[in-house]
C-alpha atoms as a PDB file:
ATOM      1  CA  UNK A   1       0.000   0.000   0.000  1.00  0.00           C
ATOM      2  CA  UNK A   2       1.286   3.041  -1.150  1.00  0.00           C
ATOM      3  CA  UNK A   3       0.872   6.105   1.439  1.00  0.00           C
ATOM      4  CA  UNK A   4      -0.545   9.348   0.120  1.00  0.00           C
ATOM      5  CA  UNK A   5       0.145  13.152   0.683  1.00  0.00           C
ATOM      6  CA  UNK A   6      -0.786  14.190   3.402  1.00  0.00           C
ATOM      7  CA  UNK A   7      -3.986  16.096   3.199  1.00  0.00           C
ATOM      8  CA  UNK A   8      -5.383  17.433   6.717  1.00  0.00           C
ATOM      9  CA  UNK A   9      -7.330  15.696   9.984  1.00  0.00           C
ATOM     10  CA  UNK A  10      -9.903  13.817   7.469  1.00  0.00           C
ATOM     11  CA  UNK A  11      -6.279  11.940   5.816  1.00  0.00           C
ATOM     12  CA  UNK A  12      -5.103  11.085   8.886  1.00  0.00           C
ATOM     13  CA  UNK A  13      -8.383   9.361   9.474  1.00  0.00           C
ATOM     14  CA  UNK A  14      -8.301   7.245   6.571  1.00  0.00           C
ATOM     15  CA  UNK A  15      -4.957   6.137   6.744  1.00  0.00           C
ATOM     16  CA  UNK A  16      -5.655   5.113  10.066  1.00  0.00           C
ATOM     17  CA  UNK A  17      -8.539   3.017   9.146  1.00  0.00           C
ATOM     18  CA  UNK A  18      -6.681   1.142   6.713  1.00  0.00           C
ATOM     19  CA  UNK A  19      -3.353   0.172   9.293  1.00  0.00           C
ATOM     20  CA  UNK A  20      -6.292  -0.752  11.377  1.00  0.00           C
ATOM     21  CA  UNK A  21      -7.279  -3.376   8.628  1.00  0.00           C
ATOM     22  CA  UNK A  22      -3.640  -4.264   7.882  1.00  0.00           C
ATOM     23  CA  UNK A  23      -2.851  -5.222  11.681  1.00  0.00           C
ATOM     24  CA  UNK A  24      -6.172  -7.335  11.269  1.00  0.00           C
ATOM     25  CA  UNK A  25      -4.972  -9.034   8.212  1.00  0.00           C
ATOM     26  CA  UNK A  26      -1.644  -9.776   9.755  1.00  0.00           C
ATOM     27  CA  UNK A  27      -2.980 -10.679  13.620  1.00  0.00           C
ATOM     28  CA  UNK A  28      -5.186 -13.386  11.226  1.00  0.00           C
ATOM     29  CA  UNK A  29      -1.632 -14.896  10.840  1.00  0.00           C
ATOM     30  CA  UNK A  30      -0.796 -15.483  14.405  1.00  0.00           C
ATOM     31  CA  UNK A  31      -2.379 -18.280  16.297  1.00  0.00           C
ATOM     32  CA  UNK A  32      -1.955 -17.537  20.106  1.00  0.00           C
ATOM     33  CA  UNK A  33      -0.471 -20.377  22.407  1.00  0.00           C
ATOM     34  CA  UNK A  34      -2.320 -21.742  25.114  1.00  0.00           C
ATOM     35  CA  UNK A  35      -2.507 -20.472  28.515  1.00  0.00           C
ATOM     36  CA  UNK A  36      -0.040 -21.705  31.255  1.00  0.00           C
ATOM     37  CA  UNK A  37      -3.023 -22.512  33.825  1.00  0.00           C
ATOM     38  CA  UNK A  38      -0.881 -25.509  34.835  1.00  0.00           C
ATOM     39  CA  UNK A  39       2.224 -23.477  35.438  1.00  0.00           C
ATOM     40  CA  UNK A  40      -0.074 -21.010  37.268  1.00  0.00           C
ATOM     41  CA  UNK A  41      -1.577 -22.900  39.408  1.00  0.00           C
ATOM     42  CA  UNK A  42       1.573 -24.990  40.688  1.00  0.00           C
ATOM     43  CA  UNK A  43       2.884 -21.343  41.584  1.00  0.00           C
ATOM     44  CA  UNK A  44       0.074 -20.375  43.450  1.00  0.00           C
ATOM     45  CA  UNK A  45       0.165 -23.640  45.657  1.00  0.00           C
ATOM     46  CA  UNK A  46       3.867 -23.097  46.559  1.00  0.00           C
ATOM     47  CA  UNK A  47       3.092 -19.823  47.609  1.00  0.00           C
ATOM     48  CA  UNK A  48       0.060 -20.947  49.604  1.00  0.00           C
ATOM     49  CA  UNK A  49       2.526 -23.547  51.345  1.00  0.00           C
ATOM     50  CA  UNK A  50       5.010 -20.937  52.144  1.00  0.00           C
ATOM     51  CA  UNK A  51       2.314 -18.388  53.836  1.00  0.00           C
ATOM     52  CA  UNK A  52       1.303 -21.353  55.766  1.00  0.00           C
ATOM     53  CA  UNK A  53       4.480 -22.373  57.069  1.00  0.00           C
ATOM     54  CA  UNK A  54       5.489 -19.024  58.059  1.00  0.00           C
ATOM     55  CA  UNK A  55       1.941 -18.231  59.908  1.00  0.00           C
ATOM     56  CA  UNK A  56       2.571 -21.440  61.912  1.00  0.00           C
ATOM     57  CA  UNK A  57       6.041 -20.561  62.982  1.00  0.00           C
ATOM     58  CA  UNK A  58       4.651 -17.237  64.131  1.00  0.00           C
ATOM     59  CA  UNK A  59       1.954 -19.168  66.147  1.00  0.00           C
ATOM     60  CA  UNK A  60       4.895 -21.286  67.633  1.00  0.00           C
ATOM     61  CA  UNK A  61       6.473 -18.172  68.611  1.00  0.00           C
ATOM     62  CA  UNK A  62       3.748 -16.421  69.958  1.00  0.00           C
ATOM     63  CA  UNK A  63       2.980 -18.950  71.940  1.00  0.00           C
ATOM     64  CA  UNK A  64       6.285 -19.926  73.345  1.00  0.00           C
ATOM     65  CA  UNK A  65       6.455 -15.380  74.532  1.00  0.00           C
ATOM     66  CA  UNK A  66       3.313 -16.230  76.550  1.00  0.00           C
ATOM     67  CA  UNK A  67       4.308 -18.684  77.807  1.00  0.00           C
ATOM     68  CA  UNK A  68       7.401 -17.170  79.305  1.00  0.00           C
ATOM     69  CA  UNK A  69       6.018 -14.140  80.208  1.00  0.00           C
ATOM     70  CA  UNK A  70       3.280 -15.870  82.114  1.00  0.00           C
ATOM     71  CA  UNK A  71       5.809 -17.719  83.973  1.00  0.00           C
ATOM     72  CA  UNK A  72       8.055 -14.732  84.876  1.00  0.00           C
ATOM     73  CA  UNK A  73       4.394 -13.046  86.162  1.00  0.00           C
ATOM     74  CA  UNK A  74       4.285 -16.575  88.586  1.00  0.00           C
ATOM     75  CA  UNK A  75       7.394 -15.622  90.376  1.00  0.00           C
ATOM     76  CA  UNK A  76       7.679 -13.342  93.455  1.00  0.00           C
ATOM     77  CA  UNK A  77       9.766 -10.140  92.230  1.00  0.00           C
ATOM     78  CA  UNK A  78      10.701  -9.192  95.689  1.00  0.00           C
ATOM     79  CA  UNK A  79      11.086 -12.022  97.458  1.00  0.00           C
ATOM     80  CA  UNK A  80      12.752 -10.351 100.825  1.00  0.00           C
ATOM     81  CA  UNK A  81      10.025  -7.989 101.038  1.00  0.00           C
ATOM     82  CA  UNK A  82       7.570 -10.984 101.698  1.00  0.00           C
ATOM     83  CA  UNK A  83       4.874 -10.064  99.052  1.00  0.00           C
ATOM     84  CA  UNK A  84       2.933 -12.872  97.824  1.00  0.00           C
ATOM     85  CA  UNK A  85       3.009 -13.746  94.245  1.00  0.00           C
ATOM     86  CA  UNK A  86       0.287 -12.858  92.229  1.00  0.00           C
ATOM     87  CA  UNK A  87      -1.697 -16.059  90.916  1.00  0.00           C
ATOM     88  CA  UNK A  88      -0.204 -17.403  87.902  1.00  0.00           C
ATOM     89  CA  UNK A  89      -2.311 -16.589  84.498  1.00  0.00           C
ATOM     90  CA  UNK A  90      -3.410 -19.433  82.071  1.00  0.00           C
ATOM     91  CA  UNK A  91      -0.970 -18.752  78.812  1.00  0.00           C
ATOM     92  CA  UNK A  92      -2.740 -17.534  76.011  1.00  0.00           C
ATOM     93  CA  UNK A  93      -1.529 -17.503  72.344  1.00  0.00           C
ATOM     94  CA  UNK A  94      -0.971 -13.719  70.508  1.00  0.00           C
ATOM     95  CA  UNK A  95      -2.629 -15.078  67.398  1.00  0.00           C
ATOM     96  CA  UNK A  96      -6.099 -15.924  66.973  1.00  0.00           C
ATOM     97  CA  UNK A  97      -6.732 -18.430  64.041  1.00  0.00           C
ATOM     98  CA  UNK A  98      -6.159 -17.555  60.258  1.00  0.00           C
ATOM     99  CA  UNK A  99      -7.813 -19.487  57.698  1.00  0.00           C
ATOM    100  CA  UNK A 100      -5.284 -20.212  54.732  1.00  0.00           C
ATOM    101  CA  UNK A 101      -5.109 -17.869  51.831  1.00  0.00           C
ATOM    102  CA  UNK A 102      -7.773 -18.661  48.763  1.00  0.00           C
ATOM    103  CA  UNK A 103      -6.599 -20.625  46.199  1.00  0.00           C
ATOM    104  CA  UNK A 104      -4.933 -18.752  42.602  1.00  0.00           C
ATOM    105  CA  UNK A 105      -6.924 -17.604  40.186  1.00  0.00           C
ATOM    106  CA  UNK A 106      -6.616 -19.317  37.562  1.00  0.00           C
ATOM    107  CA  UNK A 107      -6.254 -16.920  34.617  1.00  0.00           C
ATOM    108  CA  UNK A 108      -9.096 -16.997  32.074  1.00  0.00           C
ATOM    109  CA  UNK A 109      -8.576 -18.113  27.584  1.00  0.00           C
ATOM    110  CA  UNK A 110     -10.577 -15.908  25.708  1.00  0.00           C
ATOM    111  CA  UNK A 111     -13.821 -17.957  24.529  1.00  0.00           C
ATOM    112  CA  UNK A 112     -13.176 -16.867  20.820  1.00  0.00           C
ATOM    113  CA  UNK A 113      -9.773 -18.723  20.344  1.00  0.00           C
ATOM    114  CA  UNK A 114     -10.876 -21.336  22.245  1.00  0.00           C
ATOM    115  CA  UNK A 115     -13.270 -22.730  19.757  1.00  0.00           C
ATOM    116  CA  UNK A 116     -11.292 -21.870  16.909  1.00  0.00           C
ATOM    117  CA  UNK A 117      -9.138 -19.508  15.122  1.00  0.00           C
ATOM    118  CA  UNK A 118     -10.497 -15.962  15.151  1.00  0.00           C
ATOM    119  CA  UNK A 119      -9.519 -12.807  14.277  1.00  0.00           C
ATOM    120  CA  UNK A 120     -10.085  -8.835  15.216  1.00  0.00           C
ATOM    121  CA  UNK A 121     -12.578  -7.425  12.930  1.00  0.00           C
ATOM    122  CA  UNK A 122     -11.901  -4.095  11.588  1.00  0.00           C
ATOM    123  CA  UNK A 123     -15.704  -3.421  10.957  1.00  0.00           C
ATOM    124  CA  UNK A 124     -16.462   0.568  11.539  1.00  0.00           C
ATOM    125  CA  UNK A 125     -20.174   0.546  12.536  1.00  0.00           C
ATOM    126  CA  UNK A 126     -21.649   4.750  10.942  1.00  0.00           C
ATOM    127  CA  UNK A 127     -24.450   6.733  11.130  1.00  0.00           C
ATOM    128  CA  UNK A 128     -26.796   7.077   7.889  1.00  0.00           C
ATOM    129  CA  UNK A 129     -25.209   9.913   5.500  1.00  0.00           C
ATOM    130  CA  UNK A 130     -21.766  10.193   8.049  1.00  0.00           C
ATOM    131  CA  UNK A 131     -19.256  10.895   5.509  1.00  0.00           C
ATOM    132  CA  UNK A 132     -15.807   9.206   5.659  1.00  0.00           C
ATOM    133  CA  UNK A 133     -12.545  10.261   4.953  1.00  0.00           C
ATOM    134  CA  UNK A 134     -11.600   7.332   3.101  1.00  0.00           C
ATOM    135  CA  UNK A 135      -8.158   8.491   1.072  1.00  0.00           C
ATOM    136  CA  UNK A 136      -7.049  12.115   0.481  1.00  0.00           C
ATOM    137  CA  UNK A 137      -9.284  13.841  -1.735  1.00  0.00           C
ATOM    138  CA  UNK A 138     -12.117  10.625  -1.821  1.00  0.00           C
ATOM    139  CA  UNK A 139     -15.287  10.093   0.819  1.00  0.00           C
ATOM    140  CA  UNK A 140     -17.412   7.242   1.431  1.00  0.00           C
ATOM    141  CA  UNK A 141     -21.411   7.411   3.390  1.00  0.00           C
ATOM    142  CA  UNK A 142     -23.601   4.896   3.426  1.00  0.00           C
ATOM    143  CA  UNK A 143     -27.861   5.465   3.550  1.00  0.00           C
ATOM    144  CA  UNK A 144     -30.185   2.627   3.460  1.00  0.00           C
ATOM    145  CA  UNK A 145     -30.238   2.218   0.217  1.00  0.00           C
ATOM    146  CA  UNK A 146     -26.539   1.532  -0.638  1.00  0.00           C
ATOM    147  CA  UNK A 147     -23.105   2.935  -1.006  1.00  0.00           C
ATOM    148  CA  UNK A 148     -22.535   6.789  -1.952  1.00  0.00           C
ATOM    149  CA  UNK A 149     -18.696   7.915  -2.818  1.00  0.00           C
ATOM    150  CA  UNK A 150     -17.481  10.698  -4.324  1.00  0.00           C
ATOM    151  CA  UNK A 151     -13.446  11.999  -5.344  1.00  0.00           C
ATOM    152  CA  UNK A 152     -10.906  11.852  -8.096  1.00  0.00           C
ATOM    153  CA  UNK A 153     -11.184  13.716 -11.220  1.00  0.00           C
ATOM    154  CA  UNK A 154     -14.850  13.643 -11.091  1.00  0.00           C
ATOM    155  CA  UNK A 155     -16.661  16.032  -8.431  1.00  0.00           C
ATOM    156  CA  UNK A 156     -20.355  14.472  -8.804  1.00  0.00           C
ATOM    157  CA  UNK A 157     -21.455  12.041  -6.212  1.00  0.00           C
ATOM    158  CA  UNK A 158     -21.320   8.124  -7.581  1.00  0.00           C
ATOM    159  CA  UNK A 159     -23.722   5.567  -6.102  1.00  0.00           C
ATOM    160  CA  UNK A 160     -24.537   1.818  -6.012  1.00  0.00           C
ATOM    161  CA  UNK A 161     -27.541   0.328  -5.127  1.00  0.00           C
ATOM    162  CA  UNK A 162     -28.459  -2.390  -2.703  1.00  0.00           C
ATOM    163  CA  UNK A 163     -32.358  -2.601  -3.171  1.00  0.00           C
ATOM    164  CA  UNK A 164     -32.580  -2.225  -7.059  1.00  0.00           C
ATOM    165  CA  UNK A 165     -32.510  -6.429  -7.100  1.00  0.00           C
ATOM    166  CA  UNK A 166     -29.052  -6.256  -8.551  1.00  0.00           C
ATOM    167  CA  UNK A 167     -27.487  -7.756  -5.479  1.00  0.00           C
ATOM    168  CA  UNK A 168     -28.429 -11.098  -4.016  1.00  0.00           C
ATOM    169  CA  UNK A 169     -28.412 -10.314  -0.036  1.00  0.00           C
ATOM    170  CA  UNK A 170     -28.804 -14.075   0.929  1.00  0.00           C
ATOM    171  CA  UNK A 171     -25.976 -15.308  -0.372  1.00  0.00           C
ATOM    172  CA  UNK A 172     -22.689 -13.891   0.351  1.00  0.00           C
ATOM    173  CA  UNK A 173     -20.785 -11.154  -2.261  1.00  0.00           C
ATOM    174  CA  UNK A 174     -18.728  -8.848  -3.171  1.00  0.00           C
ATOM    175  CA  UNK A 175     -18.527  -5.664  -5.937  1.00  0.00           C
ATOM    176  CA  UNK A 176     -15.346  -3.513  -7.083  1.00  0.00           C
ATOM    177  CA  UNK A 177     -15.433  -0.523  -8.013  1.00  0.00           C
ATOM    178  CA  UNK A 178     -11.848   0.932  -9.080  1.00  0.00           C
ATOM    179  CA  UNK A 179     -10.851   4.316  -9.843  1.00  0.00           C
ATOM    180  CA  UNK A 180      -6.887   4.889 -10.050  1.00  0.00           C
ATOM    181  CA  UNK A 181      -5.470   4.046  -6.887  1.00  0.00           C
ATOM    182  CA  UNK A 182      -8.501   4.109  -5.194  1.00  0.00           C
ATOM    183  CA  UNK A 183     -10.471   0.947  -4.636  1.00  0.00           C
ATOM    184  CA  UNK A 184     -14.378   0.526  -3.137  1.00  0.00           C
ATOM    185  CA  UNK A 185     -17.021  -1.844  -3.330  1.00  0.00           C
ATOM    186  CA  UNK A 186     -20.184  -3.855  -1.307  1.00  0.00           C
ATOM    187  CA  UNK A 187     -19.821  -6.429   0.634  1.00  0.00           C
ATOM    188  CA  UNK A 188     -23.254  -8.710   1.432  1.00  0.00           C
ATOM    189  CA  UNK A 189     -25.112 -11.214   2.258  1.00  0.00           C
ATOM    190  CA  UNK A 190     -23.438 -12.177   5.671  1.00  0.00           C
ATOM    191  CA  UNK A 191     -23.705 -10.283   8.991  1.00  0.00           C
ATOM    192  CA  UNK A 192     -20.057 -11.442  10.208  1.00  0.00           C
ATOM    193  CA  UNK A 193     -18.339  -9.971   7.832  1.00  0.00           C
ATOM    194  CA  UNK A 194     -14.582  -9.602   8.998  1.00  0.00           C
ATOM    195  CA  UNK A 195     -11.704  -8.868   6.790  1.00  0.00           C
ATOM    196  CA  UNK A 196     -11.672  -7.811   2.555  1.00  0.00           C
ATOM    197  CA  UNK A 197      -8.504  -8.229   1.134  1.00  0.00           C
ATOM    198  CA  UNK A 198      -7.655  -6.901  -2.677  1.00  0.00           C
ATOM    199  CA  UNK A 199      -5.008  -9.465  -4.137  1.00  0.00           C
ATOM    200  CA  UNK A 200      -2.626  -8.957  -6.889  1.00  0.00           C
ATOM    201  CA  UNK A 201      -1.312 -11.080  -9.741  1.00  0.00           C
ATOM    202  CA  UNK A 202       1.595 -12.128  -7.444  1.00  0.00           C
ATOM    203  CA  UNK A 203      -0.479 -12.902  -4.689  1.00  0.00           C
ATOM    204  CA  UNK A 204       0.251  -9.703  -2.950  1.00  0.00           C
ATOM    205  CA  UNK A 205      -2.825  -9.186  -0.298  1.00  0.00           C
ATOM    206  CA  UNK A 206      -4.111  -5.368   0.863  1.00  0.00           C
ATOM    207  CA  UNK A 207      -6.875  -5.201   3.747  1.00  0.00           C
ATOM    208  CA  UNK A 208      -9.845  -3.423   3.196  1.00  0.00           C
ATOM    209  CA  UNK A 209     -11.174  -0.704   5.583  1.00  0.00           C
ATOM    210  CA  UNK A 210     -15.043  -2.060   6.357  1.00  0.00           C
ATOM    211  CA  UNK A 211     -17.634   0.470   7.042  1.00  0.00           C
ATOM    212  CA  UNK A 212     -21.383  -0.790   8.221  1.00  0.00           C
ATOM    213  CA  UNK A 213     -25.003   0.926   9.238  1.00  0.00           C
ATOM    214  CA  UNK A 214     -26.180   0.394  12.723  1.00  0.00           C
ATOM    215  CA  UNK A 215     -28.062  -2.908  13.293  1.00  0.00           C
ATOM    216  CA  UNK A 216     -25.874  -5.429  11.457  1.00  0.00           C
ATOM    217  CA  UNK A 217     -28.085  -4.891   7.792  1.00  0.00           C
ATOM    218  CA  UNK A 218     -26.115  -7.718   6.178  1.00  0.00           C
ATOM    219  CA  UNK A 219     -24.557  -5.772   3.794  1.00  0.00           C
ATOM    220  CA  UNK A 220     -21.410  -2.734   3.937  1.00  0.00           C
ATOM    221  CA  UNK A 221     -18.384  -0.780   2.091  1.00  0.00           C
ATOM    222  CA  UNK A 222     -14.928  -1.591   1.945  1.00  0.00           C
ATOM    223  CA  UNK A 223     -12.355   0.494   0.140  1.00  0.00           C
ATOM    224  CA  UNK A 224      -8.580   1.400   0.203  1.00  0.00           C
ATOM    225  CA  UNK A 225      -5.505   2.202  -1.599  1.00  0.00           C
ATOM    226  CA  UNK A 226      -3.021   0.050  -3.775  1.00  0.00           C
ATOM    227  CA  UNK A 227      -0.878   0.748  -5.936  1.00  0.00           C
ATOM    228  CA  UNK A 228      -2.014   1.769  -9.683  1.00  0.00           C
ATOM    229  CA  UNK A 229      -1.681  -1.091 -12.618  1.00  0.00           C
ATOM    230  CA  UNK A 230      -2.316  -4.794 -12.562  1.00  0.00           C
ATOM    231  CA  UNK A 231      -4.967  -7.260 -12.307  1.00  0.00           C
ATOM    232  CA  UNK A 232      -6.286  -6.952  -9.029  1.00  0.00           C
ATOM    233  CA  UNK A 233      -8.630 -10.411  -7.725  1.00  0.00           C
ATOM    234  CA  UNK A 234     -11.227  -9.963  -4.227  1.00  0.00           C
ATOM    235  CA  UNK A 235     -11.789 -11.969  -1.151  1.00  0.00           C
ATOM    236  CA  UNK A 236     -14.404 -11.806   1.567  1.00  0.00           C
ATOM    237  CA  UNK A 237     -13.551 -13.464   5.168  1.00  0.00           C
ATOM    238  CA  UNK A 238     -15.572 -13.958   8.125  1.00  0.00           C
ATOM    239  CA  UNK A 239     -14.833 -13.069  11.940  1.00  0.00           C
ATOM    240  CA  UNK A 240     -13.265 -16.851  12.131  1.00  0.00           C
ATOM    241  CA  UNK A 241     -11.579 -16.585   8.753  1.00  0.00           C
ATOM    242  CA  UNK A 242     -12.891 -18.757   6.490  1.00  0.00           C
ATOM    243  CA  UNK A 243     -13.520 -17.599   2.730  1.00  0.00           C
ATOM    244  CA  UNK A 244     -17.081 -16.658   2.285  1.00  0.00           C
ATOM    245  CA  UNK A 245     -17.003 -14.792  -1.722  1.00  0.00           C
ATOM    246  CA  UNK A 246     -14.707 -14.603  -4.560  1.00  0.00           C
ATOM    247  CA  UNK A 247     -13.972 -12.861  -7.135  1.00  0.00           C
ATOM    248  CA  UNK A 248     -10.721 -13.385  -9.847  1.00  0.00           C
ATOM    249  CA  UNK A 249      -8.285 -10.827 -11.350  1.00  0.00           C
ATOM    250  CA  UNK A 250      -9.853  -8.504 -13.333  1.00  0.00           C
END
């Protein structure tokens, strides 16, 4: 992906929704290890041992200094005076009882990799008609109705339908739109919709920024930037990666 000049706050917005959908594309890459629970857990118990071991020495202890000082209490202090010695006091220990420390936590695998490989969407939920800086000099909205975009050398809004029967929404799809560097299209016909990717004629993959209404409609936008020239092919992935639509070079 070729970067862009720079072209104010609404630039720096779309470049950073594109990284975002590059670090998705490349976190789909990395499968995490599992958790150390077992490691973990053996930790926690030799700690537990050790805080026991040391509270019962300190019991010892305490008891052993009542002891004595109840003992030293038992003897006369002045025995040529001729003062009887006070009654001798049961011995008592300094600590009351401590219940033992609660067992480790044992640190929680996220449900999502647990059942499989999954990935961090890059899905931008937008109001109706919000307007979005998608590239330097090109913005994207979405209505009801389907995508709007306008930029490039031609100042007059572009649209593509949804509802005029053109696009299947059961069954999952994808459309591409190109203008220079610029790239946009539909996705539709799945509500877990997770990564576009624009791939070249050597296999050379670009993540798509995705934009979607409120509500999950089953249908959104994806665009970015490439570089100009050569055959460029499409493919849509769900949240857990797996190929949903199609399309070759063109």
């Amino acid at each position: 992906m070729t970067p862009a000049p720079d072209a104010g706050p609404d630039a720096a917005g779309a470049w950073d929704d594109l990284l975002r959908a590059e670090f998705a594309r490349a976190a789909h890459d990395v499968t995490p290890g599992p958790a150390p629970v077992a490691a973990v857990v053996r930790a926690g118990r030799a700690r537990r041992r050790r805080r026991t071991v040391a509270l019962s020495v300190l019991a010892v202890l305490g008891v052993a200094f009542a002891v004595a000082a109840g003992t030293s209490l038992g003897r006369d202090p002045h025995p040529a005076a001729g003062l009887a010695a006070p009654p001798a006091r049961p011995a008592t220990s300094a600590f009351a009882p401590t219940a033992g420390p609660p067992p480790p936590a044992v640190p929680r695998t996220s449900a999502s990799f647990s059942s499989g490989r999954q990935i961090p969407t890059p899905v931008r939920t937008v109001a109706p008609g919000e307007r979005v800086a998608a590239a330097p000099g090109w913005k994207v909205w979405l209505t009801a109705d389907g995508k709007h975009w306008q930029g490039g050398e031609d100042p007059l809004e572009q649209f593509r339908s949804v509802t005029d029967g053109n696009i299947d929404l059961a069954r999952p799809g994808i459309s591409h739109q190109g203008e220079g560097a610029f790239h946009s299209g539909l996705y539709y016909g799945t509500r877990d919709a997770g990564r576009v990717e624009l791939v070249d004629d050597r296999g050379r993959a670009t993540a798509a920024a995705l934009l979607e209404l409120p509500g999950r409609p089953g249908w959104g936008v994806w665009y970015t930037v490439t570089r100009e020239g050569g055959a460029l092919g499409l493919r849509l992935y769900d949240r857990a990666g797996r190929l949903l639509s199609e399309l070759p070079p063109l």
